[in-house]
Protein backbone atom coordinates (compact mmCIF):
# COMPACT_ATOMS: atom_id res chain seq x y z
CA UNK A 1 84.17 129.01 137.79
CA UNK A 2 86.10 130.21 134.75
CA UNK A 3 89.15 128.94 133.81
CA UNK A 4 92.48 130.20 131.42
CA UNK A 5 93.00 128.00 129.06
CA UNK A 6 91.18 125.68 126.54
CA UNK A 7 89.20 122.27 126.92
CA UNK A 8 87.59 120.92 129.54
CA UNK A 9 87.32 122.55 133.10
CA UNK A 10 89.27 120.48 135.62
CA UNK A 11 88.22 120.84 139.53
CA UNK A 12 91.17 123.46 141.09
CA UNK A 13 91.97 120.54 143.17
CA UNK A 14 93.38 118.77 140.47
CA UNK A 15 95.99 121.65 139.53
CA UNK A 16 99.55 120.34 138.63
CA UNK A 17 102.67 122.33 139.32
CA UNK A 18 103.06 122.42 135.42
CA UNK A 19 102.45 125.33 133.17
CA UNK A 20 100.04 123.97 130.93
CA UNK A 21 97.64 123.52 134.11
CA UNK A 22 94.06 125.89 133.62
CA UNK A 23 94.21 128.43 135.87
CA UNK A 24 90.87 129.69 137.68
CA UNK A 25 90.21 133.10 137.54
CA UNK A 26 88.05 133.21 140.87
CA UNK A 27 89.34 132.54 144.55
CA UNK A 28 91.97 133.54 146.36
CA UNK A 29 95.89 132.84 145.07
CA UNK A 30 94.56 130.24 142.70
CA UNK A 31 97.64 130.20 140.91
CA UNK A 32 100.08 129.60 144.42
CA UNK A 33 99.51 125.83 143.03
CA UNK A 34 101.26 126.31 139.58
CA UNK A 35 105.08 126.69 140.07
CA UNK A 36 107.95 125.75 138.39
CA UNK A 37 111.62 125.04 139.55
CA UNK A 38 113.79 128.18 138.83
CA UNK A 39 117.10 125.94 137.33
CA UNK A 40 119.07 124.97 139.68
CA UNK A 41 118.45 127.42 142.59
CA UNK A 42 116.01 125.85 145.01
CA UNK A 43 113.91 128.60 144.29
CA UNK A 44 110.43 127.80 142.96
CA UNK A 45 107.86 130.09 140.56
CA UNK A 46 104.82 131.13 138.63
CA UNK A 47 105.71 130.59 135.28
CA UNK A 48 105.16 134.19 134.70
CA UNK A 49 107.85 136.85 135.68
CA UNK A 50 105.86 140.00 136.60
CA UNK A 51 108.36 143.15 134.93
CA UNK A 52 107.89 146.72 136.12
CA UNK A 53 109.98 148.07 134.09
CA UNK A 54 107.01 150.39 132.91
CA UNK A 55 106.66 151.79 136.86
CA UNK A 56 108.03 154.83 137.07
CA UNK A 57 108.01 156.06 134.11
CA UNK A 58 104.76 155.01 132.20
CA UNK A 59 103.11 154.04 135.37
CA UNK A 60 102.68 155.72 138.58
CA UNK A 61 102.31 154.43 142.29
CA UNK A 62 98.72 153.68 142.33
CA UNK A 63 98.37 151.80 139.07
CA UNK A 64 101.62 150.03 139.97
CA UNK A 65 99.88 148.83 143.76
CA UNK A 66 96.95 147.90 140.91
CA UNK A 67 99.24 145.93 138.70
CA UNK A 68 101.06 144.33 141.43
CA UNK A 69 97.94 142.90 143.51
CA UNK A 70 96.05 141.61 140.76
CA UNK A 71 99.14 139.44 139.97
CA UNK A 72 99.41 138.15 143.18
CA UNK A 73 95.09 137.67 143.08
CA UNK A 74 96.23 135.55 140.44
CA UNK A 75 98.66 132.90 142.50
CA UNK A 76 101.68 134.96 140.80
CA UNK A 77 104.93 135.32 143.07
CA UNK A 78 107.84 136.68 140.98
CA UNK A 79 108.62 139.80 140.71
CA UNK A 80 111.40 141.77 137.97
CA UNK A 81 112.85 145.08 138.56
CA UNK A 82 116.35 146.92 137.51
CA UNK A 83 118.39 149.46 138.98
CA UNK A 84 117.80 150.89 135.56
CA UNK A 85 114.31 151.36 135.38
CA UNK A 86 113.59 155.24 135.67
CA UNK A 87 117.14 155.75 137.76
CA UNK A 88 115.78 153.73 140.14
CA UNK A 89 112.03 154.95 140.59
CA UNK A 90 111.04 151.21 139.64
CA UNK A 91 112.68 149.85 142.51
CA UNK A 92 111.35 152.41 145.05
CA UNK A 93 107.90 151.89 143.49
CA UNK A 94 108.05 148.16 144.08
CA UNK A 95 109.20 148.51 147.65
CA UNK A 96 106.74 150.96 148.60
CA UNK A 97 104.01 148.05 147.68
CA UNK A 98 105.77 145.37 149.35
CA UNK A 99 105.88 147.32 152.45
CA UNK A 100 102.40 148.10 152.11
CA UNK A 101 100.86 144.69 151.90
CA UNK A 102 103.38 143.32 154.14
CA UNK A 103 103.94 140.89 151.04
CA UNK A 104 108.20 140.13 151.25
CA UNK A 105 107.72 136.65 152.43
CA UNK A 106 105.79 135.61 149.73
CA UNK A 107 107.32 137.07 146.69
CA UNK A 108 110.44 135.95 144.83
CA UNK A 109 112.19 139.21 144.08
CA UNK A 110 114.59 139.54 140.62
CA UNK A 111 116.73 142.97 140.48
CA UNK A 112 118.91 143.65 137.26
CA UNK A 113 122.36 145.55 138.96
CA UNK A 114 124.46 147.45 136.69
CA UNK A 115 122.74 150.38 134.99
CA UNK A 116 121.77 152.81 137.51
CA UNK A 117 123.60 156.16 136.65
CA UNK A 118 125.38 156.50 139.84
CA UNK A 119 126.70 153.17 140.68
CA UNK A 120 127.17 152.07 136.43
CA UNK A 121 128.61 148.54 135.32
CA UNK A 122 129.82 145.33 137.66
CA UNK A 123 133.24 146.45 139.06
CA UNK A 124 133.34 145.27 143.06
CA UNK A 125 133.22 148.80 143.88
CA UNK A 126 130.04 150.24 142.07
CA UNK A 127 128.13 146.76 142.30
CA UNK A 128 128.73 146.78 145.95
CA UNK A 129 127.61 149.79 145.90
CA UNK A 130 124.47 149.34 143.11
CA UNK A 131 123.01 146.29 145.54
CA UNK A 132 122.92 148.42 148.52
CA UNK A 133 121.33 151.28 146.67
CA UNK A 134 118.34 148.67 145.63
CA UNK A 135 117.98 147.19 148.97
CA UNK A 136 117.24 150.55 150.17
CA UNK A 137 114.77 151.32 147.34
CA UNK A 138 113.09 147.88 147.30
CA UNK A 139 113.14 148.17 151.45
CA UNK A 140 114.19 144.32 151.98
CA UNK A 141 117.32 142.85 153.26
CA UNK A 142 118.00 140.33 150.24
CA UNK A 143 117.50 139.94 146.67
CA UNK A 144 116.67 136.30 145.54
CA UNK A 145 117.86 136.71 142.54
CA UNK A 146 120.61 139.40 141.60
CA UNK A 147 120.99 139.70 137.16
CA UNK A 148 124.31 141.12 136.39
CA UNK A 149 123.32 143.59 133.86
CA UNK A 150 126.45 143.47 131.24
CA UNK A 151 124.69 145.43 128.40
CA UNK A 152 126.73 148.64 129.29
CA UNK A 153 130.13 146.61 130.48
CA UNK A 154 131.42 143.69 129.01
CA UNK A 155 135.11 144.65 130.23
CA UNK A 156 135.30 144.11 133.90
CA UNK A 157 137.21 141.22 134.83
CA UNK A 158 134.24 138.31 135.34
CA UNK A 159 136.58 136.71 138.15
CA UNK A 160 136.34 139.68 140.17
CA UNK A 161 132.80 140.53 139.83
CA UNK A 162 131.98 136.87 140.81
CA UNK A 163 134.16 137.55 143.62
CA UNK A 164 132.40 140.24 145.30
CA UNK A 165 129.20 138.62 144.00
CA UNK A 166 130.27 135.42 146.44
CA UNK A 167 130.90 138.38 149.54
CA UNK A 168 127.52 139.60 148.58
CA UNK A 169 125.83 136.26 149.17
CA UNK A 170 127.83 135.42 152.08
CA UNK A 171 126.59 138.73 153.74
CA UNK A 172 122.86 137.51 153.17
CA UNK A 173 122.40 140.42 150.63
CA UNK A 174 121.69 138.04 147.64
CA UNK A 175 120.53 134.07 147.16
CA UNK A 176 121.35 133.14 143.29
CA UNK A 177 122.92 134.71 140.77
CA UNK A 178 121.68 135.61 137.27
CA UNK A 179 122.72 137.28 133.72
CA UNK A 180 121.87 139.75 131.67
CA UNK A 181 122.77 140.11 128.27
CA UNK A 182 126.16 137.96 128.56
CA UNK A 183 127.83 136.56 125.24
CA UNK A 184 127.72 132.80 125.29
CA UNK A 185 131.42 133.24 125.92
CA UNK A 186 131.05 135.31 128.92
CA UNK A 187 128.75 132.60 129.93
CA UNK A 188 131.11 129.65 129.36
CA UNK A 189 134.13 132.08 131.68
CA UNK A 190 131.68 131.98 134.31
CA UNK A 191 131.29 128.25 134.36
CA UNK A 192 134.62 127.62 134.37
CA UNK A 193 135.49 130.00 136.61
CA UNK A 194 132.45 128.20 138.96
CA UNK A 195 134.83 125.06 139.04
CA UNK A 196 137.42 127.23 140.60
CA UNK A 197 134.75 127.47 143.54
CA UNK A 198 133.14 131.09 142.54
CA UNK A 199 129.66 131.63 142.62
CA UNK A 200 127.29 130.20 139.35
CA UNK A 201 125.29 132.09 137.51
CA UNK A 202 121.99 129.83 137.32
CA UNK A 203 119.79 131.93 135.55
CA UNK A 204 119.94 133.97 132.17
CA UNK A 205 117.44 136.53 130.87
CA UNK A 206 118.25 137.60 127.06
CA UNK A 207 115.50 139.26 125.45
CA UNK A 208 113.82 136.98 122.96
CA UNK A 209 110.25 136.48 121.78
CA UNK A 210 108.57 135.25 118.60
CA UNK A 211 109.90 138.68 116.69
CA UNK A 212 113.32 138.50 118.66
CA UNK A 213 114.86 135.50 117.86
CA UNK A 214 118.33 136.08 117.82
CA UNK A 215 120.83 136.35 119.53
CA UNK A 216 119.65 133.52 121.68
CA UNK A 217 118.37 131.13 118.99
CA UNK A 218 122.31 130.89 118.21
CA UNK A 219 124.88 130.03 120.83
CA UNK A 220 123.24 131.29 123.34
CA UNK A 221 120.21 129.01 123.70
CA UNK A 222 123.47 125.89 123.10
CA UNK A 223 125.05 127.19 126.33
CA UNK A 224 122.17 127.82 128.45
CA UNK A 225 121.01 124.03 127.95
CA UNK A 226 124.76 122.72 128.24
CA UNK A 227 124.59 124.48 131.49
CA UNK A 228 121.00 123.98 132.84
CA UNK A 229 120.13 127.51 132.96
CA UNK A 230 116.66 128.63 133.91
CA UNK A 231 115.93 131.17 130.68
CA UNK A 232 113.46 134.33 132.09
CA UNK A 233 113.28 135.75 128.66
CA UNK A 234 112.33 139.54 128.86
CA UNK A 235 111.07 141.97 126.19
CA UNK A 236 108.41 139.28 126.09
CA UNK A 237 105.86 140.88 124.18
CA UNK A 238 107.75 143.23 121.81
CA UNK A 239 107.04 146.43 123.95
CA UNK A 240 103.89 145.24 123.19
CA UNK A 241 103.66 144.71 119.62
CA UNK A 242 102.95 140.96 120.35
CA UNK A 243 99.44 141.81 122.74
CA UNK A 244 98.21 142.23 119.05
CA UNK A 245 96.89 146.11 120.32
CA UNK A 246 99.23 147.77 117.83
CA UNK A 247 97.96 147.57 114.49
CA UNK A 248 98.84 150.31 112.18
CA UNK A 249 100.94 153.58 112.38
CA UNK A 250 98.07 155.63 114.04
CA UNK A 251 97.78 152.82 116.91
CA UNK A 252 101.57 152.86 117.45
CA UNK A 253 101.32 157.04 117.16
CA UNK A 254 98.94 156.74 120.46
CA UNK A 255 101.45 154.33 122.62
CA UNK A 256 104.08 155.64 124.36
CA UNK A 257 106.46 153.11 122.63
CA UNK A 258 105.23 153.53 119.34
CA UNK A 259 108.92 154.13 117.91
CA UNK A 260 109.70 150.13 119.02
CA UNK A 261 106.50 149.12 117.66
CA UNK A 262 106.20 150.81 114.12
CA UNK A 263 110.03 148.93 113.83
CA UNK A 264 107.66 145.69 113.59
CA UNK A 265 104.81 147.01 111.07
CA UNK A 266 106.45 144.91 108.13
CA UNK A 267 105.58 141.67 106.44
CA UNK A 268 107.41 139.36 108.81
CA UNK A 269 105.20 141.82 111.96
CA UNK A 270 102.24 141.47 110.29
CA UNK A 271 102.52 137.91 109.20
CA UNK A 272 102.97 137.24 112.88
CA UNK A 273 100.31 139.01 114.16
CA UNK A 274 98.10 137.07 111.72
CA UNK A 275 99.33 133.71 112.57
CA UNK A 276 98.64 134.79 116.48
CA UNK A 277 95.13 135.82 115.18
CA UNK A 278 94.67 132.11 113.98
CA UNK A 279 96.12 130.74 117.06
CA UNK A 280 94.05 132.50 119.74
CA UNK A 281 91.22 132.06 117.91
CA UNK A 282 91.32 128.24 118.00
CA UNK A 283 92.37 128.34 122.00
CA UNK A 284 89.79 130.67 123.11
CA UNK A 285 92.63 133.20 124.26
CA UNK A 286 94.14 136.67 124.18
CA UNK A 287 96.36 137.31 122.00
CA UNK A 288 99.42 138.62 124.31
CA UNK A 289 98.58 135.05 126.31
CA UNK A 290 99.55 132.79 122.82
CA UNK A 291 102.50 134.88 122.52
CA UNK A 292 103.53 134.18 126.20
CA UNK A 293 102.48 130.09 125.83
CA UNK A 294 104.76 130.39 122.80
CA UNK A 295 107.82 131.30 124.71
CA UNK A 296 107.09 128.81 127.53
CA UNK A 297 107.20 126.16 124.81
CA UNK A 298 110.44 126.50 123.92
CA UNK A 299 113.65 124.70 125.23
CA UNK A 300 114.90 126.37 128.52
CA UNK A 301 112.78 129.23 128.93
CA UNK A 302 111.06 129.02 132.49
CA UNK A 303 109.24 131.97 133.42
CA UNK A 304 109.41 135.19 130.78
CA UNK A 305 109.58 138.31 132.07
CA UNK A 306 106.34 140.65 130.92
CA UNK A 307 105.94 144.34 131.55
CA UNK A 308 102.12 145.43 131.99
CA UNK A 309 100.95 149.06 132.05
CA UNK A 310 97.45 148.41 133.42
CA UNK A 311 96.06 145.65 136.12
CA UNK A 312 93.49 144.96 133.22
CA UNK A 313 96.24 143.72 131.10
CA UNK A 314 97.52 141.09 133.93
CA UNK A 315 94.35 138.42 133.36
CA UNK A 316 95.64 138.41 129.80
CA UNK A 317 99.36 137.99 130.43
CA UNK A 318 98.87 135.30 133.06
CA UNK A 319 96.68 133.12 130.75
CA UNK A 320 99.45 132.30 128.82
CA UNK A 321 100.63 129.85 131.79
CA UNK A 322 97.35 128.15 131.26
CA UNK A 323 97.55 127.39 127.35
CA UNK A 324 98.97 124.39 125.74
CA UNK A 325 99.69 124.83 121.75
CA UNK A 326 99.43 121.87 119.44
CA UNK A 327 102.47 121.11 117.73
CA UNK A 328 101.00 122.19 114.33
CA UNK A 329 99.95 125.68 116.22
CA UNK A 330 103.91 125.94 117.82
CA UNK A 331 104.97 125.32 113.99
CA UNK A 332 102.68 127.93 112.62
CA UNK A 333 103.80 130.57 114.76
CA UNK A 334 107.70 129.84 114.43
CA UNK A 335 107.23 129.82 110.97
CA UNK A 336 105.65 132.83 110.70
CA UNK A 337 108.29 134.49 112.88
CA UNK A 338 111.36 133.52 110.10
């Protein structure tokens, strides 16, 4: 049996719920062992947020079944989609699979409301409306976790989007509530307007990654442990500048986000890339999966949120749950990404 991660091979029997745990690659939902508490919300999960973000758009129906089953080969269970992923293709994508392998029950399910062109920002009217339209898409009755998506409205009033956000779990559409791209300030309203008996946002996705540091490596990361927030951190890999595929200009000419990733092709990209080189080398692991260990190291962050294009690409993402970095490696890398 072959196992993610470094060291010496440990029966599956003696799997711990925490992330550093090796992770076999053979047998059936290996992983279902390996979960970690999502914050406060009674809701439990691979340490790896599966994002589709890619389906749709990059990735059609049949790769997306692909991606999507090896995940859940692997013992994954969480699942990230938007209302703003390819107007909604994502979503429809995602419930066409779920419907296929009869899988609901077994998968936590994350849906980011609030960009979808018809139904746009979190008024009680359009968000209403935005959850519905993803049930239908998705083709379930409930979302477990529902991110407000405030990177296209950060003026509607916060108490009445928490409002309709406490109707919406009262109706059994919705079980916790997350954010999405919320100022620390926006964050600290909604806590305080939580004492006043509204709903409380538990969970916080900001992108953030060993390129992206800021902004939440300010007042951001402050708040989130003040306030026990589970951190899924998306934009994981750097559109996937950080899988270490993406080299030079001709590489990032051949990927479809080669605009993102030629942003990174300076010293401080390179010097990162380099200092993952180092890293992997000494672990025995992929590249993309040091980049992901890096991110579960850090203070908060739970379960990151990774996008794959391929189901190849989901034994290397996945391994990342499975390595443990020295202290001297951690150091290395944040260094390198200053």
């Amino acid at each position: 049996m072959r196992f993610f991660g470094v060291g010496t091979a440990v029966a599956s029997s003696s799997l711990s719920g925490h992330p550093s745990a090796p992770i076999p690659v053979t047998g059936p939902g290996v992983g279902e062992g390996i979960r970690v508490e999502l914050g406060e919300t009674g809701i439990s999960v691979f340490p790896l947020m599966l994002g589709t973000g890619e389906f749709g758009w990059n990735v059609n129906q049949s790769t997306a079944n692909a991606i999507l089953d090896r995940y859940i080969d692997f013992g994954g269970n969480a699942i990230h989609t938007a209302d703003g992923f390819s107007g909604g293709r994502s979503e429809y994508f995602v419930g066409q699979w779920l419907k296929a392998r009869s899988a609901r029950d077994g998968v936590v399910l994350g849906a980011r409301i609030g960009a979808h062109a018809d139904n746009p920002g979190l008024d009680p009217v359009n968000l209403v409306r935005a959850v519905d339209a993803s049930l239908g898409r998705l083709g379930t009755d409930v979302i477990d976790v529902l991110y407000l998506d405030a990177s296209l409205d950060e003026t509607s009033n916060l108490e009445d989007t928490l409002a309709t956000v406490e109707w919406l779990r009262e109706a059994g559409k919705i079980r916790a509530v997350g954010a999405y791209r919320f100022r620390a300030e926006r964050l600290v309203e909604a806590r305080i307007l939580s004492a006043a008996g509204y709903p409380r946002i538990e969970v916080l996705d900001e992108p953030y990654n060993l390129i992206r540091r800021m902004p939440f490596e300010g007042d951001l990361r402050l708040v989130a442990g003040a306030q026990s927030l589970a951190v899924t951190p998306s934009h994981a890999l750097e559109h996937g500048f950080l899988s270490g595929r993406h080299r030079s200009k001709s590489d990032a000419a051949q990927n479809v986000r080669g605009e993102q990733i030629r942003e990174n092709l300076n010293r401080r990209g390179i010097r990162v890339l380099r200092a993952l080189d180092v890293v992997a080398q000494e672990q025995g692991a992929p590249v993309a999966a040091v980049a992901v260990a890096w991110l579960l190291a850090q203070r908060s962050v739970v379960a990151p949120i990774v996008n794959a294009f391929a189901a190849e690409h989901v034994e290397e993402l996945v391994q990342g749950a499975g390595v443990t970095l020295t202290r001297g490696q951690l150091s290395e890398l944040t260094r390198a990404g200053n």
